[in-house]
C-alpha atoms as a PDB file:
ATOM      1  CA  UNK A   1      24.653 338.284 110.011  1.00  0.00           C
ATOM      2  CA  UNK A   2      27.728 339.551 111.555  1.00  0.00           C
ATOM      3  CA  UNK A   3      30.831 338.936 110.064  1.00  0.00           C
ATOM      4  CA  UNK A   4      33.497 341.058 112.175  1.00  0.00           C
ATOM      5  CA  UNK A   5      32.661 341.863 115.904  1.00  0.00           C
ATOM      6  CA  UNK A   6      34.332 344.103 118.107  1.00  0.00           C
ATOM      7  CA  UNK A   7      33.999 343.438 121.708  1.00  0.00           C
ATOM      8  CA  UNK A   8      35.209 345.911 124.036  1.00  0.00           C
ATOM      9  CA  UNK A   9      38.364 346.833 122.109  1.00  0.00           C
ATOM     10  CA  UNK A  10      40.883 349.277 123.370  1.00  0.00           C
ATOM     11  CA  UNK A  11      44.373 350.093 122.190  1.00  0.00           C
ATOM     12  CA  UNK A  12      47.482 352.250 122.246  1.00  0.00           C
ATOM     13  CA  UNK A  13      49.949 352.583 119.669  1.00  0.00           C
ATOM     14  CA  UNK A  14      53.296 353.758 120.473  1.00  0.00           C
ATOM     15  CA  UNK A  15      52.164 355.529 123.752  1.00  0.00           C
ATOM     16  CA  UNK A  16      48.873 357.043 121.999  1.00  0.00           C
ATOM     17  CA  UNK A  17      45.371 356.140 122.871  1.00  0.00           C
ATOM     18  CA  UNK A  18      43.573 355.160 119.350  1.00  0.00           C
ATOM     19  CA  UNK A  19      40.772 352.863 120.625  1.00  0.00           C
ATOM     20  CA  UNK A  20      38.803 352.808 123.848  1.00  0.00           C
ATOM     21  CA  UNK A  21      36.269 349.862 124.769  1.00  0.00           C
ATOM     22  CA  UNK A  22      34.821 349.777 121.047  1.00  0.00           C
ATOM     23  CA  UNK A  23      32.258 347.920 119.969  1.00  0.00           C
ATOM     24  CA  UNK A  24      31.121 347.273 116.320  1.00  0.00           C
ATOM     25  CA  UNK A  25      29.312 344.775 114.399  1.00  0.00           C
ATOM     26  CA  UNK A  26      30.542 343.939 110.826  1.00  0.00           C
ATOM     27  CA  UNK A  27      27.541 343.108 108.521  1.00  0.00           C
ATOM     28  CA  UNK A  28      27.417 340.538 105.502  1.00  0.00           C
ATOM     29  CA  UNK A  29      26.982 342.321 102.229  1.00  0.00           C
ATOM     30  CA  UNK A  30      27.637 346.012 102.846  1.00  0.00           C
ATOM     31  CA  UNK A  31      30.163 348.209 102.386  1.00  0.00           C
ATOM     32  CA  UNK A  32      31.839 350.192 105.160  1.00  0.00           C
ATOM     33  CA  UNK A  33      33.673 353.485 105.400  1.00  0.00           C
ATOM     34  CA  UNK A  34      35.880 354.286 108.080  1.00  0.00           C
ATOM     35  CA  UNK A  35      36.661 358.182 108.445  1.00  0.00           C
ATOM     36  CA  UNK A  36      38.751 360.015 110.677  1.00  0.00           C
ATOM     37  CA  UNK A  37      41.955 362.742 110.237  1.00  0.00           C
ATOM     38  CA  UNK A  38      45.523 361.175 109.789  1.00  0.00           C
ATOM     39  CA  UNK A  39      46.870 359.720 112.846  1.00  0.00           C
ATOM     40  CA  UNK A  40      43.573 358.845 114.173  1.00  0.00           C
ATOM     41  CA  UNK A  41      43.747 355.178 113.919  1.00  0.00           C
ATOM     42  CA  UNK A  42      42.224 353.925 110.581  1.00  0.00           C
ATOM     43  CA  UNK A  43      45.236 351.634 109.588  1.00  0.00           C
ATOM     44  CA  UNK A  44      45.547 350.498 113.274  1.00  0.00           C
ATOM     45  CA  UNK A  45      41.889 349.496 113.385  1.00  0.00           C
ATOM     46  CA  UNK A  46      41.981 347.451 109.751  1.00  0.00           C
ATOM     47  CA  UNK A  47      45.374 345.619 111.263  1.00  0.00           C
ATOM     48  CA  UNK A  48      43.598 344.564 114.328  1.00  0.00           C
ATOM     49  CA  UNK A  49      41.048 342.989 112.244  1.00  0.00           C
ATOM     50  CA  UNK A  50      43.273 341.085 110.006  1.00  0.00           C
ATOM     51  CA  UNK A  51      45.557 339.797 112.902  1.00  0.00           C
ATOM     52  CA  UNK A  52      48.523 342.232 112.146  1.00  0.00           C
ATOM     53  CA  UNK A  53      48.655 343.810 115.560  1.00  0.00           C
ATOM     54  CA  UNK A  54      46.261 343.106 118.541  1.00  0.00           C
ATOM     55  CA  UNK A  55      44.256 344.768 120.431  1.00  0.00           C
ATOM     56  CA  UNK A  56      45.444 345.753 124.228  1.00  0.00           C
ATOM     57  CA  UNK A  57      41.590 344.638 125.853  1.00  0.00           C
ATOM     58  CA  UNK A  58      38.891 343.063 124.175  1.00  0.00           C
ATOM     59  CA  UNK A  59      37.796 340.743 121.756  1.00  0.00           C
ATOM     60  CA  UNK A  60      38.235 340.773 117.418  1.00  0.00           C
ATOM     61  CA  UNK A  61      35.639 337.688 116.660  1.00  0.00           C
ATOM     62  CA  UNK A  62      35.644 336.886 112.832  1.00  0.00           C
ATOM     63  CA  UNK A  63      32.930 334.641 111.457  1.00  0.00           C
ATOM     64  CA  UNK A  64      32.632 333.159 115.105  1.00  0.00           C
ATOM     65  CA  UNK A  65      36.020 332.611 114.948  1.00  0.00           C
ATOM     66  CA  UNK A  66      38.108 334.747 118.113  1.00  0.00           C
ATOM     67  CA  UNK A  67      41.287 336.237 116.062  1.00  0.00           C
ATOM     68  CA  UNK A  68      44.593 336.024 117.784  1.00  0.00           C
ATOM     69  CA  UNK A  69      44.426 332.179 119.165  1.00  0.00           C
ATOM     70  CA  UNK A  70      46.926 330.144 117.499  1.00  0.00           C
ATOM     71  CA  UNK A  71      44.623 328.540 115.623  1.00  0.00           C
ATOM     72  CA  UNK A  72      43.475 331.661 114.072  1.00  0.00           C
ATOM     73  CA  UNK A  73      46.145 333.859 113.818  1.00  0.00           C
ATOM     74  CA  UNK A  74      44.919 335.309 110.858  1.00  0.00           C
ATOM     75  CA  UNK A  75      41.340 335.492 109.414  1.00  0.00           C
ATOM     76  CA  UNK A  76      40.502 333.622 106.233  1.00  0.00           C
ATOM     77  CA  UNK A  77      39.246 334.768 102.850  1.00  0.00           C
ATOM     78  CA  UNK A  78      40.232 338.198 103.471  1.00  0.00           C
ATOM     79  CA  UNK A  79      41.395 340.466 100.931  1.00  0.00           C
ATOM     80  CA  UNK A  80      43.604 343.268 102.211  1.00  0.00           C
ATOM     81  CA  UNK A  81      45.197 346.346 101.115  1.00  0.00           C
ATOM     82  CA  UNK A  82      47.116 348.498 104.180  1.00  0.00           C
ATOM     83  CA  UNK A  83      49.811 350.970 103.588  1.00  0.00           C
ATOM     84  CA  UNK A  84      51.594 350.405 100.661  1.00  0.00           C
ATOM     85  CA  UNK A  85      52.193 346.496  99.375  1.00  0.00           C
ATOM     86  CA  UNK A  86      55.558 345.343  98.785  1.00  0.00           C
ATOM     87  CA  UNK A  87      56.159 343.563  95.868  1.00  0.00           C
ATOM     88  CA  UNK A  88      59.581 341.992  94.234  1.00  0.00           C
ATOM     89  CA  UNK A  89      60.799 345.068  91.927  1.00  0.00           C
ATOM     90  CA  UNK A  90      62.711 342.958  89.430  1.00  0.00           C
ATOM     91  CA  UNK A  91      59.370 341.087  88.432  1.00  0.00           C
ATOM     92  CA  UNK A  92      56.627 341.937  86.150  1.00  0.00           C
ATOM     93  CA  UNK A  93      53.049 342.623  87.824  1.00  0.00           C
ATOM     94  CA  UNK A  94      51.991 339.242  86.813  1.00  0.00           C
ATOM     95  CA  UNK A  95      55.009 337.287  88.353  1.00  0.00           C
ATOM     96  CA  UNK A  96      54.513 339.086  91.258  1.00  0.00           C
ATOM     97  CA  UNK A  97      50.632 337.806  91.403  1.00  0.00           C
ATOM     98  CA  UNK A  98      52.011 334.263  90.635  1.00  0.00           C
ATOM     99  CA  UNK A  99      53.956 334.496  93.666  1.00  0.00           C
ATOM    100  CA  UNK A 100      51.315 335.727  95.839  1.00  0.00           C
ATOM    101  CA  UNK A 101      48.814 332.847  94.775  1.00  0.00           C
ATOM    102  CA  UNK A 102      50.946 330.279  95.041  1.00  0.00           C
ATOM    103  CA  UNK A 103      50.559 330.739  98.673  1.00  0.00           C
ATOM    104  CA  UNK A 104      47.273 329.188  98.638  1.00  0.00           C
ATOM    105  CA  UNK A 105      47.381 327.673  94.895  1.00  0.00           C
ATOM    106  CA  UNK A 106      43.708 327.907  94.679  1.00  0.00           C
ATOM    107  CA  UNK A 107      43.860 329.942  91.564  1.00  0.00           C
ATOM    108  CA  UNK A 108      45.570 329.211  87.995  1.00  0.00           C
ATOM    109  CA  UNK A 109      47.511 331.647  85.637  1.00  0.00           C
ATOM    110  CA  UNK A 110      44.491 332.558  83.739  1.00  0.00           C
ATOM    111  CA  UNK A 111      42.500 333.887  86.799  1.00  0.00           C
ATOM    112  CA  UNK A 112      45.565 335.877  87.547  1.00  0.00           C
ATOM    113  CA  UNK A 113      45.370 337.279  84.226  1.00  0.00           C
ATOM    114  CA  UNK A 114      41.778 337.816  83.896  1.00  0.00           C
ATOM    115  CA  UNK A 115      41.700 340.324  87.028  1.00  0.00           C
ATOM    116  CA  UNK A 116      44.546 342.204  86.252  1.00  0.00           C
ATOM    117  CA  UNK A 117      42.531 343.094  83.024  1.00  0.00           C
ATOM    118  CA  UNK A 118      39.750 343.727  85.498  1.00  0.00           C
ATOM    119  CA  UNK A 119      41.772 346.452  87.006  1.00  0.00           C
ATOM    120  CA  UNK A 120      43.264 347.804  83.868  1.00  0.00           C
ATOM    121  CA  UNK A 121      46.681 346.407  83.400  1.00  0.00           C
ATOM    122  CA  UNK A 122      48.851 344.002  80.589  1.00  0.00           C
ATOM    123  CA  UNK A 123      49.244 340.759  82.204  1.00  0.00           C
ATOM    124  CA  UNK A 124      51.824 340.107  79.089  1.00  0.00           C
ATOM    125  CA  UNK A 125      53.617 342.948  79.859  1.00  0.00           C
ATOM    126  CA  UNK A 126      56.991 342.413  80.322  1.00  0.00           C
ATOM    127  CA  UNK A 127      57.216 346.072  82.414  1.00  0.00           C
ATOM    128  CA  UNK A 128      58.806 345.590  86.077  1.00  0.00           C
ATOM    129  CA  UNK A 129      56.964 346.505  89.193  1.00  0.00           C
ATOM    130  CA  UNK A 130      59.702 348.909  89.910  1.00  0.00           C
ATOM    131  CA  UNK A 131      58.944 350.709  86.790  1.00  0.00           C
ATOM    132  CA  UNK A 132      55.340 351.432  87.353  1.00  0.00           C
ATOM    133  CA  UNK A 133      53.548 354.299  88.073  1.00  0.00           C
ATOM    134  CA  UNK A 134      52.136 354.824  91.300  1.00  0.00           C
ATOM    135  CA  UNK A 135      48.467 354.239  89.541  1.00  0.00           C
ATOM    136  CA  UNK A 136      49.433 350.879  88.311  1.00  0.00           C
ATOM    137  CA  UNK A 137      51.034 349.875  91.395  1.00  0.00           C
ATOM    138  CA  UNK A 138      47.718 350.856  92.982  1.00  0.00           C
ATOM    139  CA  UNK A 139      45.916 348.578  90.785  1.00  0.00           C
ATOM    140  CA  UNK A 140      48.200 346.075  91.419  1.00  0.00           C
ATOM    141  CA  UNK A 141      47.085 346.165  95.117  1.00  0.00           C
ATOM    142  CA  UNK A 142      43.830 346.225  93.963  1.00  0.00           C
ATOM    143  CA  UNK A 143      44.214 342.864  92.024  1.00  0.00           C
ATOM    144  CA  UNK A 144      46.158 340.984  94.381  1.00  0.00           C
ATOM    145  CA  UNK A 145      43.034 341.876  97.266  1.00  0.00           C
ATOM    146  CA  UNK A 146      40.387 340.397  95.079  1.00  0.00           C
ATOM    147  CA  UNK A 147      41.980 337.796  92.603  1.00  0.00           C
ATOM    148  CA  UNK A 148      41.367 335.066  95.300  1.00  0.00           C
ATOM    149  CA  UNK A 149      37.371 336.312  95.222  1.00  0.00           C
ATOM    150  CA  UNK A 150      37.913 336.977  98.913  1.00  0.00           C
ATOM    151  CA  UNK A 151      34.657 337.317 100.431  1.00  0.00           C
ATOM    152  CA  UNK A 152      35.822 340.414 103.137  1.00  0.00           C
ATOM    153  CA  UNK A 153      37.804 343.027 101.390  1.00  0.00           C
ATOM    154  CA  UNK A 154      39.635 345.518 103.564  1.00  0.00           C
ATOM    155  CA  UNK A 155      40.516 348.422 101.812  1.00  0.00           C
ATOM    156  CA  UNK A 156      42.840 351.277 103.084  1.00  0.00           C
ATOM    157  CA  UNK A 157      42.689 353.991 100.692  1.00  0.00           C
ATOM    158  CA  UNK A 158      42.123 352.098  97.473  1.00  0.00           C
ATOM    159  CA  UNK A 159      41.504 354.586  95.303  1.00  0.00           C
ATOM    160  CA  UNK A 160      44.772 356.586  96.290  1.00  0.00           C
ATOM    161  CA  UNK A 161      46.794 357.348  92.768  1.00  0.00           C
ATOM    162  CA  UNK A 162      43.891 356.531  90.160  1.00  0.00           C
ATOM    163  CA  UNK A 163      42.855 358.586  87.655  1.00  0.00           C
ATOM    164  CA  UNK A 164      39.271 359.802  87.369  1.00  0.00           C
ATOM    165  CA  UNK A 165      38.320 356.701  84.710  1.00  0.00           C
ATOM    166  CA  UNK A 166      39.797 353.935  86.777  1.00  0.00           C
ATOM    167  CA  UNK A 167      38.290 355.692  90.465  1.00  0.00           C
ATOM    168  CA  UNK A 168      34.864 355.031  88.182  1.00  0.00           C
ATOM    169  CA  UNK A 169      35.922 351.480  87.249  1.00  0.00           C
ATOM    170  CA  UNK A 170      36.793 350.449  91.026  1.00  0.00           C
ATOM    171  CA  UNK A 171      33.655 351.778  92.153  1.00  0.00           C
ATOM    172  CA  UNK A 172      31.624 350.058  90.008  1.00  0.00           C
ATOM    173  CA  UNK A 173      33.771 346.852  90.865  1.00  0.00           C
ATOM    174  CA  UNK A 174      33.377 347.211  94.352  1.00  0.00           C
ATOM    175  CA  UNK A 175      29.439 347.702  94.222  1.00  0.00           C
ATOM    176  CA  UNK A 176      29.114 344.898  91.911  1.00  0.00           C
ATOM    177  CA  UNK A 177      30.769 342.497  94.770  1.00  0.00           C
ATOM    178  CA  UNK A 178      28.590 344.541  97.383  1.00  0.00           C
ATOM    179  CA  UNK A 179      25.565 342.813  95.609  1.00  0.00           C
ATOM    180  CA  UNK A 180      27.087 339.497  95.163  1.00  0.00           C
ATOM    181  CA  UNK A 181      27.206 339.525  98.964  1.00  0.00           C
ATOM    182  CA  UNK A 182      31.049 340.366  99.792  1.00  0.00           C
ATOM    183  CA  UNK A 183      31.336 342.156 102.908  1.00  0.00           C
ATOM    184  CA  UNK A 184      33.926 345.331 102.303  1.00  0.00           C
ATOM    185  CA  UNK A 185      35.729 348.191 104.940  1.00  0.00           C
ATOM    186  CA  UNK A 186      37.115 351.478 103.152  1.00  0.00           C
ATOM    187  CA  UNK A 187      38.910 354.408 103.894  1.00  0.00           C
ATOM    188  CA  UNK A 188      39.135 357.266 101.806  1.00  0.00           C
ATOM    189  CA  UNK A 189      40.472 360.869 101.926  1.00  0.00           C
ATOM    190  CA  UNK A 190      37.761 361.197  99.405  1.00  0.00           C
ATOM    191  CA  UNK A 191      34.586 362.250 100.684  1.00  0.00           C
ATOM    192  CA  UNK A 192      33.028 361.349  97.330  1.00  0.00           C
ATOM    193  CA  UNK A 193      34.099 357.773  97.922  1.00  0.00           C
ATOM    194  CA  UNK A 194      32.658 357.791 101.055  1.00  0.00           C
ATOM    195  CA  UNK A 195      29.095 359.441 100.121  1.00  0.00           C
ATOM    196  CA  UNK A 196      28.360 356.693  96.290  1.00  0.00           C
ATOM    197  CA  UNK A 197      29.609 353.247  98.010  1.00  0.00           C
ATOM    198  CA  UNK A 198      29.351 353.152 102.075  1.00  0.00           C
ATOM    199  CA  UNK A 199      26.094 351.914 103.743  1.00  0.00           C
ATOM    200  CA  UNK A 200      27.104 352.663 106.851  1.00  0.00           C
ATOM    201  CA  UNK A 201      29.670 355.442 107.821  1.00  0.00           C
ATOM    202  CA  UNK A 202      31.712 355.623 111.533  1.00  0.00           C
ATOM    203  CA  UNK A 203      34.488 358.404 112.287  1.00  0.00           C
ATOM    204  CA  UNK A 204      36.451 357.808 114.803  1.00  0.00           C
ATOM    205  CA  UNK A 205      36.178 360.111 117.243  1.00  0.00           C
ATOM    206  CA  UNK A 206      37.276 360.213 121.180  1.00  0.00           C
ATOM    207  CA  UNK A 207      39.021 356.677 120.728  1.00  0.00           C
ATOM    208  CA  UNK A 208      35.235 355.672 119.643  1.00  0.00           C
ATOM    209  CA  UNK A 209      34.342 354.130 116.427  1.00  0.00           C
ATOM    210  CA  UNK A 210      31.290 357.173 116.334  1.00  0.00           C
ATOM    211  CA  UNK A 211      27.841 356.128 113.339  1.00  0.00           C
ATOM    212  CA  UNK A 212      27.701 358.701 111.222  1.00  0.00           C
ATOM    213  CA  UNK A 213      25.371 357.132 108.752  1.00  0.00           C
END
């Protein structure tokens, strides 16, 4: 069962070709990785698919739903993580995921504070965001993209700041939602990433998305 489809997708960014008729099929249940040297057009590709940008030609279909109409601006039940997340600075982690879920209010305080013990942090602490470390801010990210249990999580560079123990506890995290069915995209600079949790491996290559494994 396909759950993102890529029809004939091309597109520049700031004058550059990235993409060039593409075509891809999205599988339920597996876990993607996305490879390619900086600049190549990882982050571009994961915003096209969650409705940030859009592509110049072609067609993004999610769940048989075509992204980009009015109607479905954005795709739903999608966890994300692109770039670097903002978050309020003056808050605590935990305000800042109260904030976040209110949104869609379809979780409570104690789910909140159940997965940011998943991904190793205090939800009592009374530490600001803006006092974090660059891990915990990373695991912040982390918790925000699943503590919906978003079925498609779309992961750029997840693992980026973790230390060896919590690279081993995301892993295992991710795999374990790779068997409950959730459908997951990664990018790593971390071939080892790559190589234990991907199914199925494309590097983009010649504005192609190119199946390495």
């Amino acid at each position: 069962m396909s759950v993102i489809t890529l029809e004939n997708v091309s597109k520049k960014f700031k004058g550059n070709t990235l993409f060039n008729q593409v075509n891809l099929n999205i599988e339920k249940g597996r876990i993607y990785g996305i490879v390619g040297p900086n600049g190549s057009g990882k982050s571009v590709l994961f915003k096209m698919i969650c409705g940030f940008i859009y592509p110049d030609e072609g067609n993004l279909i999610v769940e048989g739903k075509l992204i980009g109409q009015s109607k479905n601006r954005f795709p739903n039940n999608f966890g994300i993580i692109i770039d670097r997340p903002g978050y309020i600075a003056n808050k605590t982690g935990f305000q800042n995921l109260k904030e976040l879920a209110s949104i869609l209010g379809v979780i409570d305080e104690d789910k909140i504070e159940d997965t940011m013990e998943l991904v190793g942090l205090l939800p009592e602490s009374d530490q600001k965001v803006k006092n974090y470390s660059l891990g915990m801010k990373q695991k912040l990210a982390i918790a925000q993209a699943i503590m919906e249990d978003q079925q498609v999580l779309i992961l750029d560079e997840p693992f980026n700041a973790l230390d060896f123990d919590s690279v081993k506890h995301i892993r295992k995290l991710l795999d374990s939602y790779r068997q409950e069915g959730r459908t997951i995209l990664i990018t790593s600079h971390n071939q080892e990433d790559i190589d234990i949790l991907c199914d199925s491996v494309y590097r983009i290559n010649n504005f192609k998305l190119e199946k390495v494994i």
